[in-house]
Protein backbone atom coordinates (compact mmCIF):
# COMPACT_ATOMS: atom_id res chain seq x y z
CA UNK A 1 0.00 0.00 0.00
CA UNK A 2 1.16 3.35 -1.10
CA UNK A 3 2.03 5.54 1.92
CA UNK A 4 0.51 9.20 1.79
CA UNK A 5 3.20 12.39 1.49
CA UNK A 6 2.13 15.20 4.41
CA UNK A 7 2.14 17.17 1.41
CA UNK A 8 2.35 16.84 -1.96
CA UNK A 9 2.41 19.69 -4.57
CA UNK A 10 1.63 19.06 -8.02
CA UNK A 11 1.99 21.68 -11.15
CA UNK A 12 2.18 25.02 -8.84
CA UNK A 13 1.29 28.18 -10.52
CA UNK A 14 1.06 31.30 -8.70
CA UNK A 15 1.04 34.37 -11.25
CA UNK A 16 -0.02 38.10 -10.04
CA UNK A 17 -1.63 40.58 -12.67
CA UNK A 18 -4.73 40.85 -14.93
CA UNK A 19 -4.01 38.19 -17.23
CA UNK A 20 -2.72 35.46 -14.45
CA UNK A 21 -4.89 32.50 -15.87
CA UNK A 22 -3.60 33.26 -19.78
CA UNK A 23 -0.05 34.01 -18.69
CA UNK A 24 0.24 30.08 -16.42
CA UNK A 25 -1.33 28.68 -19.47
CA UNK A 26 1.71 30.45 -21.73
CA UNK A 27 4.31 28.80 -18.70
CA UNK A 28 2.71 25.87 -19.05
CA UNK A 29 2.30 25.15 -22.74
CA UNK A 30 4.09 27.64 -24.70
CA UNK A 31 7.96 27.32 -25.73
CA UNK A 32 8.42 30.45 -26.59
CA UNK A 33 6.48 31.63 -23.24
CA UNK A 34 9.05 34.26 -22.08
CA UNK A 35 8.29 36.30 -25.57
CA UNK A 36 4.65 36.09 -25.17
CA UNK A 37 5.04 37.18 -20.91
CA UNK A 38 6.60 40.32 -22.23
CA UNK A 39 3.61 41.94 -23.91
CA UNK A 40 1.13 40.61 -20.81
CA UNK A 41 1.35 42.67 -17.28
CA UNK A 42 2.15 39.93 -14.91
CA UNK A 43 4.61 38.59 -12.56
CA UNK A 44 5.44 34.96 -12.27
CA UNK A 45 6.07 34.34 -8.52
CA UNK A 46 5.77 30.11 -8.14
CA UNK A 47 6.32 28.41 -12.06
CA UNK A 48 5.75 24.89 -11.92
CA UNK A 49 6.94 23.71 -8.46
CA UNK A 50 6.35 19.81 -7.75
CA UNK A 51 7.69 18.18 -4.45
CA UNK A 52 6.47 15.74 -1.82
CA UNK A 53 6.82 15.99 2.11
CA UNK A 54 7.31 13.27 3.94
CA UNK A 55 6.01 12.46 7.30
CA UNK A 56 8.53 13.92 9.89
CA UNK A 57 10.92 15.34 7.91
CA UNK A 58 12.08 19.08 7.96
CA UNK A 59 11.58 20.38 4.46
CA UNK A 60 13.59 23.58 3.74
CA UNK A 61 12.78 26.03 0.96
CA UNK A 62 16.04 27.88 0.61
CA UNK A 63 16.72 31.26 -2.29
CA UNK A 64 17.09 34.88 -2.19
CA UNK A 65 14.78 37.34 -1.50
CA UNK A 66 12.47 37.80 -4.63
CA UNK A 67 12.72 33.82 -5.47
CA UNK A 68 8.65 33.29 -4.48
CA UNK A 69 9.37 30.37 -1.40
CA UNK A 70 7.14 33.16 1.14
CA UNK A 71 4.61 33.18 -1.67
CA UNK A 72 4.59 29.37 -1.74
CA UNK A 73 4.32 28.43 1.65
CA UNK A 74 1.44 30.47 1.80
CA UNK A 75 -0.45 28.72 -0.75
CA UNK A 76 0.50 25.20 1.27
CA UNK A 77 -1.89 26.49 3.80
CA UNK A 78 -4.31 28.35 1.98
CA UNK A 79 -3.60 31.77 2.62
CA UNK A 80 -2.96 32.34 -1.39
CA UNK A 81 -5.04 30.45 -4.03
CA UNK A 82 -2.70 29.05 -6.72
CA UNK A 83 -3.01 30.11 -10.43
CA UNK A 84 -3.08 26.78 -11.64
CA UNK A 85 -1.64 23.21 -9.65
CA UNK A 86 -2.81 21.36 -6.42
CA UNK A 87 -1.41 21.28 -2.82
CA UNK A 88 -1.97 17.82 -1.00
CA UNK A 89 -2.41 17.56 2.77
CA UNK A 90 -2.66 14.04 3.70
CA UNK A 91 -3.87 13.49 0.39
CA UNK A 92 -7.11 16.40 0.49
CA UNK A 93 -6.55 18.76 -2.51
CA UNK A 94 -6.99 21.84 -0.27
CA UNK A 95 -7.34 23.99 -3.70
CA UNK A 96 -11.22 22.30 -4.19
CA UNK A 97 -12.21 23.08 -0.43
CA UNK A 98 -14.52 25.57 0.71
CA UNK A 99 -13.62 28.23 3.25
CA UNK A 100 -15.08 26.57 6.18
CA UNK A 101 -13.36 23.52 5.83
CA UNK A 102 -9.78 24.90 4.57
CA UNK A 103 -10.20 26.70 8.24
CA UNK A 104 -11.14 23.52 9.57
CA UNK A 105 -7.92 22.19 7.96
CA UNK A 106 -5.89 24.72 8.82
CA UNK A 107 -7.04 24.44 12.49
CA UNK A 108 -6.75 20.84 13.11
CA UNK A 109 -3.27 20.19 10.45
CA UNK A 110 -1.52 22.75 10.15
CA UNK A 111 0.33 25.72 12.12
CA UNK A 112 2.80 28.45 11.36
CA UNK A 113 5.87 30.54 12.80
CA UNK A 114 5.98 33.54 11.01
CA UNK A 115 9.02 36.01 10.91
CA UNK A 116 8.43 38.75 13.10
CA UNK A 117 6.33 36.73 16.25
CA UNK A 118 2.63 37.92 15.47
CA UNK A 119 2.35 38.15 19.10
CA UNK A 120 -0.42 39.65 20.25
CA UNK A 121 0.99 42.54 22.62
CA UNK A 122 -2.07 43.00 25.21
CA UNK A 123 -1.85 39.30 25.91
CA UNK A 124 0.64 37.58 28.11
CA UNK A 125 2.67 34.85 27.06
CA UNK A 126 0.80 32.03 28.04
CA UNK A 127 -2.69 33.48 26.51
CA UNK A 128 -0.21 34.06 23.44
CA UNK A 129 0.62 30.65 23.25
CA UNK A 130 -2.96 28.87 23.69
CA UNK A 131 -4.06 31.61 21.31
CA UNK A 132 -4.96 29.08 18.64
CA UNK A 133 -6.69 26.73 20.96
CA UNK A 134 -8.91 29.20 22.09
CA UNK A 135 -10.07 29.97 18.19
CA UNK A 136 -10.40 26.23 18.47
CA UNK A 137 -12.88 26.48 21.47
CA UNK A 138 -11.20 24.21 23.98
CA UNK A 139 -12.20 25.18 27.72
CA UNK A 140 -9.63 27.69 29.24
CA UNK A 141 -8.47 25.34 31.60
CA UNK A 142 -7.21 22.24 29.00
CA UNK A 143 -5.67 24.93 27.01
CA UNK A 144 -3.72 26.32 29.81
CA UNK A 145 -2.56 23.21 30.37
CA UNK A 146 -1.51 22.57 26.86
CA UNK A 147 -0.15 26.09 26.53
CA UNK A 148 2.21 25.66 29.54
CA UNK A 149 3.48 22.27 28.45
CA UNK A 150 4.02 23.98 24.82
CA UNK A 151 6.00 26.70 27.02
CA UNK A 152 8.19 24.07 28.95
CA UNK A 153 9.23 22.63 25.90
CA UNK A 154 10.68 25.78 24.23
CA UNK A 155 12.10 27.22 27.76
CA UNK A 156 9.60 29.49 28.57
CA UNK A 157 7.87 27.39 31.82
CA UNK A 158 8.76 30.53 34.06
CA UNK A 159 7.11 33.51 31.83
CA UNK A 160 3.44 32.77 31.57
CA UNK A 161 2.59 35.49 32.76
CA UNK A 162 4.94 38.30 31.31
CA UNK A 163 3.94 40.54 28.38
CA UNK A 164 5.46 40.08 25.12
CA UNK A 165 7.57 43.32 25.18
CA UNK A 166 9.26 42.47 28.55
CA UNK A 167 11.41 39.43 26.62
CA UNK A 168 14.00 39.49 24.15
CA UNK A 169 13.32 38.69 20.68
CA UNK A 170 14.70 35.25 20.64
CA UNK A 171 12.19 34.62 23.64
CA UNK A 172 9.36 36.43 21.77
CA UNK A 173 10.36 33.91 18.83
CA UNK A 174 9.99 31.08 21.12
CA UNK A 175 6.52 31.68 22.41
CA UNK A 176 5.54 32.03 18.28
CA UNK A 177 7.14 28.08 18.15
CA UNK A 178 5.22 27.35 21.25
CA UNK A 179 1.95 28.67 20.25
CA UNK A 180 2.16 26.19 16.76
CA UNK A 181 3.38 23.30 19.16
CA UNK A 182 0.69 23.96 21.31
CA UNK A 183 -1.91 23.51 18.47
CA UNK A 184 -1.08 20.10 18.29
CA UNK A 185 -0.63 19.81 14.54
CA UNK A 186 1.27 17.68 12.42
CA UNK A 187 2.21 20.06 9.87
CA UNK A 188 4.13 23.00 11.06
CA UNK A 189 4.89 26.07 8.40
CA UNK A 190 8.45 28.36 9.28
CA UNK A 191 8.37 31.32 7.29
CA UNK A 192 11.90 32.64 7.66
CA UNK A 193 11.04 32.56 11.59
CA UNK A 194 14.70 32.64 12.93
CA UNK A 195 16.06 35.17 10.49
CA UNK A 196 14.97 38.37 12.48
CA UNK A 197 17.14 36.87 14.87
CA UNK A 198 21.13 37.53 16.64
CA UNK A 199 23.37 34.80 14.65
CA UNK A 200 24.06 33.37 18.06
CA UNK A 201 20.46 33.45 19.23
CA UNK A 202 19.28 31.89 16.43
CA UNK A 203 21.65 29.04 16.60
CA UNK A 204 20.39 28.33 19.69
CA UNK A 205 16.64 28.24 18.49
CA UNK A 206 17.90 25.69 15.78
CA UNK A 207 19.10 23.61 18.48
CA UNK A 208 15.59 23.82 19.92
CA UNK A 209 13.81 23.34 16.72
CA UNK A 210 16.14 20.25 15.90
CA UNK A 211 15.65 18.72 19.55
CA UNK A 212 11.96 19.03 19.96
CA UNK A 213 11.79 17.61 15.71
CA UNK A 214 13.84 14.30 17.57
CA UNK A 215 11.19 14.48 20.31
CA UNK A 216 7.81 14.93 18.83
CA UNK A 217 8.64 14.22 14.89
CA UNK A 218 6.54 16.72 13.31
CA UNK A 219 6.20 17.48 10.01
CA UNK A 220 8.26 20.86 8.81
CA UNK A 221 8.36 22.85 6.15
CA UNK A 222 10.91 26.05 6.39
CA UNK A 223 11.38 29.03 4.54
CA UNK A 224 15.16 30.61 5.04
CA UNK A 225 17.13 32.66 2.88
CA UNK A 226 20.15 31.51 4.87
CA UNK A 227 22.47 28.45 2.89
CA UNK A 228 24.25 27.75 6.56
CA UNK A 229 20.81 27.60 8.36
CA UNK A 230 19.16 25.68 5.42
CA UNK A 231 22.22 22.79 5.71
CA UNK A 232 21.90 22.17 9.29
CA UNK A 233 17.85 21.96 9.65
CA UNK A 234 16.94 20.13 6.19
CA UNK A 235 16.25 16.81 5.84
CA UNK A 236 16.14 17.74 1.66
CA UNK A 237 16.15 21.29 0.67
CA UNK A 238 14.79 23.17 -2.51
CA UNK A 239 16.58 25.74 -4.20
CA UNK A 240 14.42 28.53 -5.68
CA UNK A 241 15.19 30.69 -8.34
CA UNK A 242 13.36 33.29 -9.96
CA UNK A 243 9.57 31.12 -9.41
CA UNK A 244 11.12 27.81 -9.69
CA UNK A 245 12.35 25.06 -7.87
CA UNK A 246 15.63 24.44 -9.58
CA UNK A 247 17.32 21.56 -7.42
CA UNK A 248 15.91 19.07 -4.23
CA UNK A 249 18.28 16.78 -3.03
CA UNK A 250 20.38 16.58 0.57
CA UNK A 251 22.52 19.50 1.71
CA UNK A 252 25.49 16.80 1.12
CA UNK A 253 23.39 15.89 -2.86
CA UNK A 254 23.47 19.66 -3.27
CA UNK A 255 27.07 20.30 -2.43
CA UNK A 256 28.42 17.49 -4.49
CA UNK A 257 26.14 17.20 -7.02
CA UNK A 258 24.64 20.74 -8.16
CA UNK A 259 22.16 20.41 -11.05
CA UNK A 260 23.77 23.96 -12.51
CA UNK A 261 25.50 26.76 -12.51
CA UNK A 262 23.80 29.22 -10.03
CA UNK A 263 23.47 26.32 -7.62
CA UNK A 264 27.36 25.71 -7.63
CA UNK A 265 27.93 29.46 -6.97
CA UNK A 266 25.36 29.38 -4.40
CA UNK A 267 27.18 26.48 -2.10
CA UNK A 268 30.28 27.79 -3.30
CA UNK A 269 31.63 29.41 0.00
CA UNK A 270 30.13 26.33 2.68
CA UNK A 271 32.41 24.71 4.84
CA UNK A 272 31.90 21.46 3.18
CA UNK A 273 33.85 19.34 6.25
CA UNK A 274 31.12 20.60 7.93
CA UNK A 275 28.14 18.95 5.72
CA UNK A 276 29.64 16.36 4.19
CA UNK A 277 29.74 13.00 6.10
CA UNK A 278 32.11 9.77 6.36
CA UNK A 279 29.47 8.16 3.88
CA UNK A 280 30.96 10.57 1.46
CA UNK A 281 34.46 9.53 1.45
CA UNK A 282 34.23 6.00 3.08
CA UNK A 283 35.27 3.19 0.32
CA UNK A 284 34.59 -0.76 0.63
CA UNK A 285 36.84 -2.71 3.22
CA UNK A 286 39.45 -4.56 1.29
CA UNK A 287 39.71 -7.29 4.56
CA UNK A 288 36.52 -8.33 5.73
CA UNK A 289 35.74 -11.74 7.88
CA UNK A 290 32.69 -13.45 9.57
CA UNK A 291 33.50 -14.09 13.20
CA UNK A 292 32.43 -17.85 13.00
CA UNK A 293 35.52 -18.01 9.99
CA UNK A 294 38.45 -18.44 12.60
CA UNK A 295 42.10 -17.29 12.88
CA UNK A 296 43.02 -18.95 9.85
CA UNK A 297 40.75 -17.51 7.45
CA UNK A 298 41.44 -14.18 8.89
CA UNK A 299 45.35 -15.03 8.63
CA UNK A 300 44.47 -15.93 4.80
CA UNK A 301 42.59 -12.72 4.42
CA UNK A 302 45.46 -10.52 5.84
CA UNK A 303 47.72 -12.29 3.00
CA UNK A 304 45.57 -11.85 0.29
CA UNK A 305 45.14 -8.12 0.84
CA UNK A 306 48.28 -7.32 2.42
CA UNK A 307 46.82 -5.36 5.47
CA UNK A 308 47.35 -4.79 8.87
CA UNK A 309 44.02 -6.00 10.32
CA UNK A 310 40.83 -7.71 9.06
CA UNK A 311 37.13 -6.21 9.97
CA UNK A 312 35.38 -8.71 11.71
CA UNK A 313 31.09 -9.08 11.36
CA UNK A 314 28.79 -10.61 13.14
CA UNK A 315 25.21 -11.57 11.96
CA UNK A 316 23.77 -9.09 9.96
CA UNK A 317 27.02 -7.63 9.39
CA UNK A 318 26.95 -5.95 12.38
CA UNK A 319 30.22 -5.06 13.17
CA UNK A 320 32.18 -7.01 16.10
CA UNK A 321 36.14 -5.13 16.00
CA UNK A 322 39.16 -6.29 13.83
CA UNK A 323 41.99 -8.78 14.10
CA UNK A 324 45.45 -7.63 13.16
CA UNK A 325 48.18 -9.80 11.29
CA UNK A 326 50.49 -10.51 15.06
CA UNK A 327 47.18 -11.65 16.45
CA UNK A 328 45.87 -14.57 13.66
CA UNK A 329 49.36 -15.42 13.47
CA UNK A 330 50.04 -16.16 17.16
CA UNK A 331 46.08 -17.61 16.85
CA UNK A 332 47.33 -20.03 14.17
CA UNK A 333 50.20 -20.80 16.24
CA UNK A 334 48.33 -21.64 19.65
CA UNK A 335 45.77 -24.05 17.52
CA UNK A 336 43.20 -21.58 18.33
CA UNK A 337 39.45 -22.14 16.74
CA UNK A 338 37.03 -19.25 18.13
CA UNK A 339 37.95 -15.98 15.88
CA UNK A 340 36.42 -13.81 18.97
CA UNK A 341 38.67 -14.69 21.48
CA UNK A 342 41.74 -11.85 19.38
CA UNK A 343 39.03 -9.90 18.03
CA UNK A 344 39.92 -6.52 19.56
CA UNK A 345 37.41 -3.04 19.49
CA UNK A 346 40.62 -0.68 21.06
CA UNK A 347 43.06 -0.92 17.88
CA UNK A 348 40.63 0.91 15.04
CA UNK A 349 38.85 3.95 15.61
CA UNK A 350 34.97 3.45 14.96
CA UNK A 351 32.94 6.51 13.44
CA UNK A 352 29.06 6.46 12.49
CA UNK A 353 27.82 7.16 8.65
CA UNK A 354 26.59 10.74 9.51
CA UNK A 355 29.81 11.78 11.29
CA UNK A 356 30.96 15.03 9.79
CA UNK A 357 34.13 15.27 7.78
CA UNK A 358 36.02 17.42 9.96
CA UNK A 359 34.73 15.27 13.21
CA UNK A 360 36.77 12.55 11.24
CA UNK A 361 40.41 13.83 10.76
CA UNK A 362 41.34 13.46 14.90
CA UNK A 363 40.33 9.32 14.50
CA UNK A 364 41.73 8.98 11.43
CA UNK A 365 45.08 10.27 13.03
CA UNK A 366 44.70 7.94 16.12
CA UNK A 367 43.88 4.58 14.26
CA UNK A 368 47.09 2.72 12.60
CA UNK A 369 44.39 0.91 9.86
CA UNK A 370 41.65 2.90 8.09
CA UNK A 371 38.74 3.88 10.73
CA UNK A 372 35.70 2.01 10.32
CA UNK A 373 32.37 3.33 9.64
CA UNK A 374 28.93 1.82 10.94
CA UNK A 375 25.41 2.49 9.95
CA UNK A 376 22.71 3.59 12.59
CA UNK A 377 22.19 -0.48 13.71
CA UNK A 378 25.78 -0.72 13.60
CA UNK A 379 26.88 -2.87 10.70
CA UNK A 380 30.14 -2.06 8.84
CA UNK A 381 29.36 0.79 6.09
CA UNK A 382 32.67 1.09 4.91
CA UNK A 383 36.29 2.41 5.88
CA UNK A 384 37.98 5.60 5.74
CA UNK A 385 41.62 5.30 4.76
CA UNK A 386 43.99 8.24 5.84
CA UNK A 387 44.96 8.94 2.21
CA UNK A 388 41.20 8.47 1.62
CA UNK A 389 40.23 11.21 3.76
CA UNK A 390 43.18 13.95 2.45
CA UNK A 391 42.64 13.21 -0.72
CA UNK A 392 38.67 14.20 -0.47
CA UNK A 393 39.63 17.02 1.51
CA UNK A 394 41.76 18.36 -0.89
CA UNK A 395 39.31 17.71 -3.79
CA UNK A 396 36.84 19.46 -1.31
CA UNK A 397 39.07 22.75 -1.51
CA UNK A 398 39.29 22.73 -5.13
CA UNK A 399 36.06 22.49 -5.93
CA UNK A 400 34.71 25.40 -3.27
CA UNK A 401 37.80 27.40 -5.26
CA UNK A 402 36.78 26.59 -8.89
CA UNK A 403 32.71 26.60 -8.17
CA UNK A 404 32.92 23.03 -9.39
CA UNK A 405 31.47 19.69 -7.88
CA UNK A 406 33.12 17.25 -6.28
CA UNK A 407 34.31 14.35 -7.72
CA UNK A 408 34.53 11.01 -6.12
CA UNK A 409 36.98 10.24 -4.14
CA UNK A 410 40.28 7.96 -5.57
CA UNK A 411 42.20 5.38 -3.66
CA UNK A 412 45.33 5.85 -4.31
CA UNK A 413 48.58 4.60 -2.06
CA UNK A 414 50.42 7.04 -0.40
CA UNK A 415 54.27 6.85 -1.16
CA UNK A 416 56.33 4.71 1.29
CA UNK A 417 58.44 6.93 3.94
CA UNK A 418 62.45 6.70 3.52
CA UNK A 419 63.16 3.40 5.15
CA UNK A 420 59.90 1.27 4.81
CA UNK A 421 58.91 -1.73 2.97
CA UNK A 422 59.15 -1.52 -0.88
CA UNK A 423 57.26 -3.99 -2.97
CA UNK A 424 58.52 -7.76 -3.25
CA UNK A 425 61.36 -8.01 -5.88
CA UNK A 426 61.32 -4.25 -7.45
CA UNK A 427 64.41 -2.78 -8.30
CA UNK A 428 65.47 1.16 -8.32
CA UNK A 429 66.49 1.85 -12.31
CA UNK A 430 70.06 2.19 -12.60
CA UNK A 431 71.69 5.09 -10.64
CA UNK A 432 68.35 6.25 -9.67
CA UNK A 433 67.76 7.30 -5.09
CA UNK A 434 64.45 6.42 -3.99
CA UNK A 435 61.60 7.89 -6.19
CA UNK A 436 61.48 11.04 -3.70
CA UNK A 437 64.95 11.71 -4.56
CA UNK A 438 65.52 11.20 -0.63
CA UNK A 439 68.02 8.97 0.79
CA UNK A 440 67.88 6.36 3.82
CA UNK A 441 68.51 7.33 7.32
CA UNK A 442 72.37 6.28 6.83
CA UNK A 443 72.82 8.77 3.97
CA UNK A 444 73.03 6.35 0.95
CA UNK A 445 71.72 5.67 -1.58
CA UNK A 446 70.36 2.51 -3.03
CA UNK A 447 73.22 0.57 -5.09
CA UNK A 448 73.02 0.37 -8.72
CA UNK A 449 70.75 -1.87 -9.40
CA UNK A 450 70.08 -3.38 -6.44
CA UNK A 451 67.09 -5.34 -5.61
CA UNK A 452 65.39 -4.70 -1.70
CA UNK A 453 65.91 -8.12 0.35
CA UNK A 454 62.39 -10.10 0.89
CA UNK A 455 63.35 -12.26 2.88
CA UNK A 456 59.07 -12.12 4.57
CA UNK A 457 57.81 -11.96 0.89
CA UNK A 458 57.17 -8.23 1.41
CA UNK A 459 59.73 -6.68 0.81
CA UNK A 460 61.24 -5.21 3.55
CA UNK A 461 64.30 -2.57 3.65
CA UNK A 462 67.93 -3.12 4.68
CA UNK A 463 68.34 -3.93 8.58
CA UNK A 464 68.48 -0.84 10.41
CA UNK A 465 66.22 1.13 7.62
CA UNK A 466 62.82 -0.58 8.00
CA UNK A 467 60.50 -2.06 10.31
CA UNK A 468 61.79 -5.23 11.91
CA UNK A 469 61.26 -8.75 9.90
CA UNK A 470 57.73 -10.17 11.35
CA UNK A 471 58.53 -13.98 13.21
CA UNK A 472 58.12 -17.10 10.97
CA UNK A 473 54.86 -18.90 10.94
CA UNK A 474 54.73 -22.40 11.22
CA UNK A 475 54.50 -24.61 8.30
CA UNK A 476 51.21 -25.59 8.29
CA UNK A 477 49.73 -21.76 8.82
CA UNK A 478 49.13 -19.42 6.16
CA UNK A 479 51.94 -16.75 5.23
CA UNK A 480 52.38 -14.01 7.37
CA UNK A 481 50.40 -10.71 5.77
CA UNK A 482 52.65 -7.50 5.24
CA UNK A 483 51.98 -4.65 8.07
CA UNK A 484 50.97 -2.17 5.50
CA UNK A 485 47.34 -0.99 4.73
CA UNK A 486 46.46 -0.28 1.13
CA UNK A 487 46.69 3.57 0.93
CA UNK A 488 48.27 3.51 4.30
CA UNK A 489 51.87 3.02 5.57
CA UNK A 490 51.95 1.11 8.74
């Protein structure tokens, strides 16, 4: 069964002037429509917006001034008739109702912040707040009671009874959010209602608005002409230009992935390692074992991809810890079985999906193997490998330089350091230093020629210039794995 949008807008016209019916019929049908607008005395605010709500999610509008998102969240409720199109609310086309029942709608659906309060000043706070359910009717006393719980929840418990001109206008905001919470409806409307606001008072109505979204899951639609405000509330955003709804997508869809132009300029100055996330720049796990596939298996595993440690799973893939290269191989050695008894959660950092980029450098600095990611149940996502994570950084600062998007990101090894392992059986060309034109720690360089001992298959520098040769596994146990990670020295 399909699952009903909280709203749904189909086709959505709104056109100002004379000829508004002729001139959405021109949008609508007419290729050459901006030659035949000239000669008609109209203005275009909304041209053909279409866009779904879902339940509980905070829907942000987001353009300049002059873009039409006021004029459109106005017709979500009713307050403006559209030209031409439909507006869904819980699936009622509130375009074909008649007054009565649009108020009746309006009443029992849907609420709305505006920008500057709308408090009424004669009134004290708490009448402000219960304000809509006594147009509703309800006896004073239940909507006292529901206006004073809408109250605790924004902060305000201890100024019922003050007048709206003794608080400050971040307070005076809060009693507008109270008085829609208060309503009880689903549906809340924000029509630029922090942006009258001090930049830090506002951030800490955001926080507000973000907690009591996590605590009551209402459905939100918000108008802001702010691109920092718009990335931290919004669920999805829609950029306006000019009438239209040119992209709707995730901040982090918008910021990699702008459909043109004036969208790239527009997110061109964001901090990116602020809105992007690990799920960005993780990449698939090259080592990755079940934890009923024992010490050998993982020993295998470490071979095969010459890492440092294996990601261990559990059912569902939730994610258990990793095993490193010493531990199978003293595992192997003691006859163990059970994989869990070396799995170990201390010696990779763990970050969730949604962690911000720049949360992520300080882990990725701590953990010797790439950091692992986990989803929201905790199952292995992905990895993060230091290289990883510069590289997409630096792609990040490129892109906010040139206006451009961001590409994916490339796993490529990092160089070794002067003294560690090079791979099994390559040779310098003739006369050549190492390929950073620095010597080793004694001052020399590589003899003509030459070829790097491998004594432990892997390559490993002369004695004194590279980590020391790993301890021989027995016979009848796999190899022992190099200590490098791919894209990672160890």
């Amino acid at each position: 069964m399909e699952t009903v949008s909280a709203l749904r807008v189909k086709s959505l016209y709104k056109v100002y002037g004379n000829r508004a019916d002729k001139a959405a019929e021109i949008l609508r049908n007419s290729p050459d429509r901006d030659e035949k607008l000239a000669g008609l005395p109209v203005t275009a605010a909304v041209v053909d917006a279409n866009f779904e709500v879902k339940r509980g999610e905070i829907f942000v509008v987001m353009g300049l001034s002059g873009s039409g998102k006021s004029t459109l969240i106005r017709m979500l409720n009713g307050l403006l008739p559209p030209t031409y199109g439909t507006v869904e609310v819980d699936g009622v086309d509130i375009t074909k109702l008649k007054p009565a029942a649009l108020r009746k709608l309006r009443r029992e659906k849907m609420s709305m912040v505006f920008q500057h309060f709308a408090l009424q000043p004669h009134r004290s706070v708490l009448d402000n707040a219960g304000y809509a359910l006594e147009i509703a009717g309800l006896p004073r006393a239940e909507r006292r009671e529901k206006a004073l719980e809408a109250l605790r929840m924004v902060g305000l418990d201890g100024w019922a009874d003050k007048l709206p001109q003794e608080l400050s206008g971040g307070m005076r905001q809060r009693v507008g959010l109270a008085r829609a919470l208060a309503a009880g409806t689903d549906i809340m409307l924000m029509d630029e209602a922090f942006s009258a606001l001090d930049p830090l008072i506002r951030r800490e109505v955001q926080d507000q608005l973000i907690g009591l979204q996590a605590e009551l899951g209402k459905t939100i639609v918000f108008i802001t002409h702010d691109l920092n405000e718009a990335m931290r509330l919004g669920d999805r955003i829609a950029v306006m230009r000019a009438g239209r709804i040119v992209q709707i997508g995730t901040a982090e869809e918008i910021l990699t992935d702008p459909s043109n132009d004036y969208v790239a300029q527009f997110v061109a100055d964001v901090d990116r390692t602020r809105i992007l996330t690990a799920s960005a720049v993780m990449e698939r796990p090259l080592g990755v074992v079940d934890v009923n596939s024992g010490p050998r298996v993982a020993a295998r595993v470490l071979r095969e991809t010459q890492t440092s440690a294996v990601y261990v799973t559990g059912r569902g893939k939730q994610y258990l810890g990793t095993v490193t290269a010493d531990a199978a191989t003293q595992a192997v050695r003691d006859g163990r079985k059970d994989l869990r008894e070396i799995v170990s959660t201390e010696y990779v950092r763990t970050v969730e999906d949604t962690t911000p980029v720049a949360d992520i450098f300080a882990p990725c600095a701590e953990s010797p193997a790439p950091v692992a990611v986990v989803d929201a149940d905790g199952r292995l996502a992905g990895v993060i490998p230091r290289i990883t994570l510069l590289s997409a950084l630096g792609s990040l600062s490129s892109d906010a330089d040139e206006g451009s998007t961001t590409p994916e990101p490339t796993h490529a090894a990092d160089p070794a350091p002067t003294g560690d392992a090079m791979p099994t059986g390559d040779t310098l060309p003739t006369g050549d230093t190492l390929p950073t034109g620095d010597t080793l720690p004694t001052g020399d360089t590589l003899p003509t020629g030459d070829t790097l001992p491998t004594g432990d298959g892997t390559g490993t520098a002369p004695a004194g210039n590279g980590p020391a040769a790993t301890p021989e596994v027995p016979a009848q146990a796999v190899a022992e794995p190099s200590a490098r990670m791919t894209g990672e020295p160890a």
